[in-house]
Protein backbone atom coordinates (compact mmCIF):
# COMPACT_ATOMS: atom_id res chain seq x y z
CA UNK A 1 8.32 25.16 9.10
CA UNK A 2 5.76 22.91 8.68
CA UNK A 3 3.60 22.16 11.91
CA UNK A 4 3.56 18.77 13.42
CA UNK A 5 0.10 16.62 13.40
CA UNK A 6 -1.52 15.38 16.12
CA UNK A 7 -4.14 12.92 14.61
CA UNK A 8 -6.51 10.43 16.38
CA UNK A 9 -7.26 7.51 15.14
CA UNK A 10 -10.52 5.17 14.88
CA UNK A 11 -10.49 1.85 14.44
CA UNK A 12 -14.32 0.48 13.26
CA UNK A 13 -15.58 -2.96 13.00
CA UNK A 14 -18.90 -4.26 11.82
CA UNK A 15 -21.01 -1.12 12.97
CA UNK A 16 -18.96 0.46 15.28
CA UNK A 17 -15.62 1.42 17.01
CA UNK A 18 -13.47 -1.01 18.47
CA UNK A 19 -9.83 -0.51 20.43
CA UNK A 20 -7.40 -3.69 21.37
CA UNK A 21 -3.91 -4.62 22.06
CA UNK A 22 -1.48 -6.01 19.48
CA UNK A 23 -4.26 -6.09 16.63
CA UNK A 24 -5.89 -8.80 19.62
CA UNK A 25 -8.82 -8.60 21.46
CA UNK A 26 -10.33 -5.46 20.30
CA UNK A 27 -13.11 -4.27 22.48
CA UNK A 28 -15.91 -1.64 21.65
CA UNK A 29 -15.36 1.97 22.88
CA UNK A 30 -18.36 3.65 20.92
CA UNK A 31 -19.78 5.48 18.40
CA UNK A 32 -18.53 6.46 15.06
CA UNK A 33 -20.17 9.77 14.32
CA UNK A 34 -20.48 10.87 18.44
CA UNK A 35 -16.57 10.35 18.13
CA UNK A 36 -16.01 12.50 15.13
CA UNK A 37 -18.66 15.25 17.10
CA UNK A 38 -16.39 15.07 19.95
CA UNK A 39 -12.64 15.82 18.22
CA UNK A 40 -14.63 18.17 16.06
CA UNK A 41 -15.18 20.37 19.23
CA UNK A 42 -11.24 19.48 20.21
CA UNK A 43 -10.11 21.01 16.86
CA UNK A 44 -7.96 18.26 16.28
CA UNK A 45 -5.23 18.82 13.26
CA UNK A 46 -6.85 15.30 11.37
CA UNK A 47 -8.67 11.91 11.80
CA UNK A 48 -8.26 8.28 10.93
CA UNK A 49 -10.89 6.28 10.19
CA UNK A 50 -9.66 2.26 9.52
CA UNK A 51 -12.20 -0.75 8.99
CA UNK A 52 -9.93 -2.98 10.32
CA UNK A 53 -12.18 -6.16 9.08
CA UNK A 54 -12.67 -4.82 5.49
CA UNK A 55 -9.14 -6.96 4.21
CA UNK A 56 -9.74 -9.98 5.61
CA UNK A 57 -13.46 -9.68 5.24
CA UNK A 58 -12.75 -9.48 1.49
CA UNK A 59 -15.01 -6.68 0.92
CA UNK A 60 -14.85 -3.27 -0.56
CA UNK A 61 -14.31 -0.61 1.79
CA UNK A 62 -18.29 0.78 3.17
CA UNK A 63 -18.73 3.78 1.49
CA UNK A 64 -21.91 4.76 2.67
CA UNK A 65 -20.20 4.32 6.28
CA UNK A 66 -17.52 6.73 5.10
CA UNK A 67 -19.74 9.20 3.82
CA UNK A 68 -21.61 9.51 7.19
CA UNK A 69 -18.64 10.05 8.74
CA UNK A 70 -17.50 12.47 5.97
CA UNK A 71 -20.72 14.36 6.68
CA UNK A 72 -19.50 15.18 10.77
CA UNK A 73 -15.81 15.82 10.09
CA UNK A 74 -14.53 19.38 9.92
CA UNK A 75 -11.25 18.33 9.70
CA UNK A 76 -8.84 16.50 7.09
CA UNK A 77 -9.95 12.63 7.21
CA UNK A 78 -7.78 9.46 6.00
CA UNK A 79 -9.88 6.58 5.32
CA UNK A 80 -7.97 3.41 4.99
CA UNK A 81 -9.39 -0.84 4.89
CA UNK A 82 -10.14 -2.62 2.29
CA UNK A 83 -8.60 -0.56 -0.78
CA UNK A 84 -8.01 -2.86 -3.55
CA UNK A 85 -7.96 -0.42 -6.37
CA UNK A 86 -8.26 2.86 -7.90
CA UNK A 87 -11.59 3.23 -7.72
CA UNK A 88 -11.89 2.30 -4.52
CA UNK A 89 -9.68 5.55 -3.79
CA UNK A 90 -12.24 7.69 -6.50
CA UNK A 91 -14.74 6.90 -4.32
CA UNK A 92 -13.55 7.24 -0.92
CA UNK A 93 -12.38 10.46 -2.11
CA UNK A 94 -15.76 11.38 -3.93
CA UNK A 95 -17.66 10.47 -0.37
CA UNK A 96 -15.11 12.97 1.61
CA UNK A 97 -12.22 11.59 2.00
CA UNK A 98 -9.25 13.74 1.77
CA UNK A 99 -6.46 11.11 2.02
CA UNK A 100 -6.50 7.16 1.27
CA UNK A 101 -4.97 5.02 2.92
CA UNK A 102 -3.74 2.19 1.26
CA UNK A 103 -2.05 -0.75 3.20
CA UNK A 104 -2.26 -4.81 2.42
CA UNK A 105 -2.94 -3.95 -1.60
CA UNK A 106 0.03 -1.21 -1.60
CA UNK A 107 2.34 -3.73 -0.44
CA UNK A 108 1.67 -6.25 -2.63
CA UNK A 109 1.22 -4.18 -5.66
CA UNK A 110 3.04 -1.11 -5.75
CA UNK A 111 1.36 -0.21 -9.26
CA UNK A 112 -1.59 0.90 -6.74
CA UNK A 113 0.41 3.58 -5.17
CA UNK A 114 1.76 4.47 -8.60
CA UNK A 115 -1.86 4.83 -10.48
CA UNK A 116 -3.08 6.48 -7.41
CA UNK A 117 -0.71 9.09 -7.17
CA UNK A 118 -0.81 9.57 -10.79
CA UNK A 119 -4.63 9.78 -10.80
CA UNK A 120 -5.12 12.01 -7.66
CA UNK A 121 -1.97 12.98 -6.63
CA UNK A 122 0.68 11.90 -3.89
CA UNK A 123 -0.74 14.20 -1.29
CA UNK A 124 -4.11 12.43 -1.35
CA UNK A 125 -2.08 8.42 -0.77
CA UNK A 126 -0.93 7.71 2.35
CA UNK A 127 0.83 3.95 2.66
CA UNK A 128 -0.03 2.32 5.65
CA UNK A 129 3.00 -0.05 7.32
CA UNK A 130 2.41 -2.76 9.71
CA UNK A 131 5.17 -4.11 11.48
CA UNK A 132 6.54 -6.93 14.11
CA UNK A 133 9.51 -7.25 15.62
CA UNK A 134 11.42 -9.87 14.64
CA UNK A 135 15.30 -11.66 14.55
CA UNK A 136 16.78 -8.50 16.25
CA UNK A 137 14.64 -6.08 13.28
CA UNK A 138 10.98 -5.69 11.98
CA UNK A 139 9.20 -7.23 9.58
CA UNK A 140 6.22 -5.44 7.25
CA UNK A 141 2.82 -7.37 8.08
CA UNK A 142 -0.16 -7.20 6.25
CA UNK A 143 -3.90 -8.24 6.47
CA UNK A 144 -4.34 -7.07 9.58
CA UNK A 145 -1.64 -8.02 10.89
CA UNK A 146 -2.05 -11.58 10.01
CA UNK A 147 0.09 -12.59 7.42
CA UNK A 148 4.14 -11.79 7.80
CA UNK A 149 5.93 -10.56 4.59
CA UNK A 150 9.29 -10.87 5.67
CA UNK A 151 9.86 -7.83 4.07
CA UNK A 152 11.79 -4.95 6.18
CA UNK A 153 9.98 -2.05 6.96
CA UNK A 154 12.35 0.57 5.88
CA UNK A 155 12.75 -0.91 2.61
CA UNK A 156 9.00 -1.04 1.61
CA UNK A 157 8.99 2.55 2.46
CA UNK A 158 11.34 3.72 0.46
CA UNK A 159 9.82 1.60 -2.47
CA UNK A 160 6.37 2.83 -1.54
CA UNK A 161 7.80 6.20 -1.55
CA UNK A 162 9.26 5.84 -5.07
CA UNK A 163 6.00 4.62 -6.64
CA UNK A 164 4.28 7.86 -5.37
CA UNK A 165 3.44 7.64 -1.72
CA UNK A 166 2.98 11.06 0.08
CA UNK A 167 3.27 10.07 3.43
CA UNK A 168 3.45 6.74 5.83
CA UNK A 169 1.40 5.66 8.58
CA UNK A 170 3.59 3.61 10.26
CA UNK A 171 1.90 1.12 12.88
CA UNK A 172 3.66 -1.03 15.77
CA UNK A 173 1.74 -3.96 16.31
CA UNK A 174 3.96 -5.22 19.34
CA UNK A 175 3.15 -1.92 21.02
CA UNK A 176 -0.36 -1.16 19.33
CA UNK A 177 -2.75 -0.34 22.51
CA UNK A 178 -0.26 -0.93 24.94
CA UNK A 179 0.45 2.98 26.27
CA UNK A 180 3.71 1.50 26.69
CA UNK A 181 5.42 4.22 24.03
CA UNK A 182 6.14 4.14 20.65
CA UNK A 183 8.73 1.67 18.73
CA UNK A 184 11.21 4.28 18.32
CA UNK A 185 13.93 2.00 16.88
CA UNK A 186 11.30 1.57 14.05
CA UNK A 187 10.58 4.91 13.69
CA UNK A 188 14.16 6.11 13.11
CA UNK A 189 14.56 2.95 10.99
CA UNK A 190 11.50 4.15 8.05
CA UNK A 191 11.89 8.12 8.94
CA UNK A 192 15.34 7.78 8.48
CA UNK A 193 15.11 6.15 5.31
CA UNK A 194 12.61 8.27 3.38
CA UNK A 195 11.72 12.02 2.52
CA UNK A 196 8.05 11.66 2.94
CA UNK A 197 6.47 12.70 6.36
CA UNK A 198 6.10 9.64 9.26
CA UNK A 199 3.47 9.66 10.94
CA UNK A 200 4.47 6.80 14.14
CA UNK A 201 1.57 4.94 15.39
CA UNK A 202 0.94 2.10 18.00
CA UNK A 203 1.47 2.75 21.53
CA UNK A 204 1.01 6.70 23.03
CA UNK A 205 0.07 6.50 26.27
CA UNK A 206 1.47 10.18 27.17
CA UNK A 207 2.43 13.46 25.73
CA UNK A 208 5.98 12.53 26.40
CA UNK A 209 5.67 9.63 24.58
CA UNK A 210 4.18 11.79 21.24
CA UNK A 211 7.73 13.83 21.94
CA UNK A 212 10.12 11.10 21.80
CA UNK A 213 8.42 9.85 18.44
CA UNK A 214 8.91 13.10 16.97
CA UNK A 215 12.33 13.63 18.48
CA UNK A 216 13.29 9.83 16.80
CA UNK A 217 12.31 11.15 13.33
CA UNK A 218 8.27 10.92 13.17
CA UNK A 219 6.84 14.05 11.46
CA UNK A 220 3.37 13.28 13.01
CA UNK A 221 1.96 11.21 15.55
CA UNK A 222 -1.12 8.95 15.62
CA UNK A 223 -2.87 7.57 19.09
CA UNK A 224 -6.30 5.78 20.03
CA UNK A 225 -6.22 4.02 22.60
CA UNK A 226 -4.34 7.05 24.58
CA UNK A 227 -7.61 9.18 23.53
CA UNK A 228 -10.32 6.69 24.31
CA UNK A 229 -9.21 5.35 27.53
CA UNK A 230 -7.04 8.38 29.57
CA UNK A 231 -8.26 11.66 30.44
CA UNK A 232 -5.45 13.15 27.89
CA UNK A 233 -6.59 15.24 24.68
CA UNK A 234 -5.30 16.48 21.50
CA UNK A 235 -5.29 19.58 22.54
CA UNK A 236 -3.29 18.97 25.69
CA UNK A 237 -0.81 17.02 23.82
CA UNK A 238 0.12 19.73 21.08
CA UNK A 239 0.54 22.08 24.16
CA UNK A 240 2.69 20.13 25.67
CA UNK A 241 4.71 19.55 22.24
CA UNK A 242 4.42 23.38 21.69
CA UNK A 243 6.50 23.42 25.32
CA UNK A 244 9.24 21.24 24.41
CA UNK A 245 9.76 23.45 21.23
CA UNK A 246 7.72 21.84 18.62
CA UNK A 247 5.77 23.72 15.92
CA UNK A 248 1.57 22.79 16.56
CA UNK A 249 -1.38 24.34 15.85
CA UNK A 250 -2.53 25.46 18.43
């Protein structure tokens, strides 16, 4: 059985790490590289590393940043922000990357996830899924959360999925930094509707939270602000999975 993934996430931002609520009012919380020093010594399963201002900056995604980064992780890293093509992913993946996450460009041009995949396989593209609630559903939202698709969720998964994907990062912006819990009618919603892995994001703010995404469906969960601003840890939350039954590495 394959072992669930607890994976912290970073969010940087013209030099340096930044945390918010809703995509909204994102504050600074640190360091890039003392951050990856610090879940290297946690042992933590994998780390994601978005610029959330490459999109709507219209820039390529920073490379040389990446590569830094690259240099201090001893564990599996998805980069995602500002992926436009497929040799943005060469790169990122020629800098250390081992995943690419592709979000705003997958969405509007599947052909990306297809070429990726094709180039460097599916396990090396990850498709990264905004959503809002909205009209009693969710809607699939892209540059950075500022421009609505009205596009369901579920159903750009499963074409993301066809065109190559290997797994989702699925994001909640209504609970995003809110340690409120998970959108678990969204999770079941996308993990129900694909075979690829889920991994739910937006809104941990306890182990028990991580549980009921995983019992709704999620294969993996993502948290950041849970991990910058609480005294909980990776570690402590795959122990606390590993209680309730579910296969970690521990």
């Amino acid at each position: 059985m394959l072992k669930v993934r607890v994976l912290p996430t970073l969010l940087f931002k013209d030099f340096g790490l930044v945390k918010g609520v809703r995509f909204d009012s994102r504050r600074r919380v640190g360091s890039v590289v003392q951050s990856v020093k610090v879940y290297n010594a946690r042992e933590v399963d994998e780390l994601v590393f978005l610029d959330i201002a490459a999109t709507l900056d219209r820039r390529a995604p920073d490379f040389d940043t990446v590569d830094d980064v690259a240099d201090e992780c001893f564990m599996p890293l998805t980069v995602g922000g500002g992926v436009r093509d497929v040799d943005h992913v060469r790169r990122l993946l020629q800098v250390g990357a081992d995943k690419v996450a592709l979000n705003t460009a997958a969405v509007e041009d599947p052909q990306l996830v297809r070429d990726a995949s094709a180039a460097f396989g599916s396990q090396c593209v990850v498709v990264s899924i905004d959503a809002r609630r909205r009209d009693g559903g969710h809607e699939v939202v892209i540059r950075a959360g500022s421009a609505p698709t009205g596009r369901d969720p579920a159903e750009v998964a499963v074409a993301l999925e066809r065109a190559g994907a290997g797994e989702i990062l699925l994001t909640s912006i209504d609970q995003d930094g809110t340690l409120e819990g998970y959108d678990l009618d969204l999770v079941r919603s996308v993990a129900g509707a694909v075979g690829i892995p889920v991994i739910a994001s937006g809104g941990a703010g306890t182990y028990a939270h991580m549980l009921e995404a995983l019992q709704a469906g999620a294969s993996a969960v993502a948290a950041a602000s849970m991990f910058h601003f609480t005294e909980q840890t990776p570690l402590e939350a795959k122990r606390h999975l590993a209680a309730a039954g579910v296969p970690v590495r521990l």
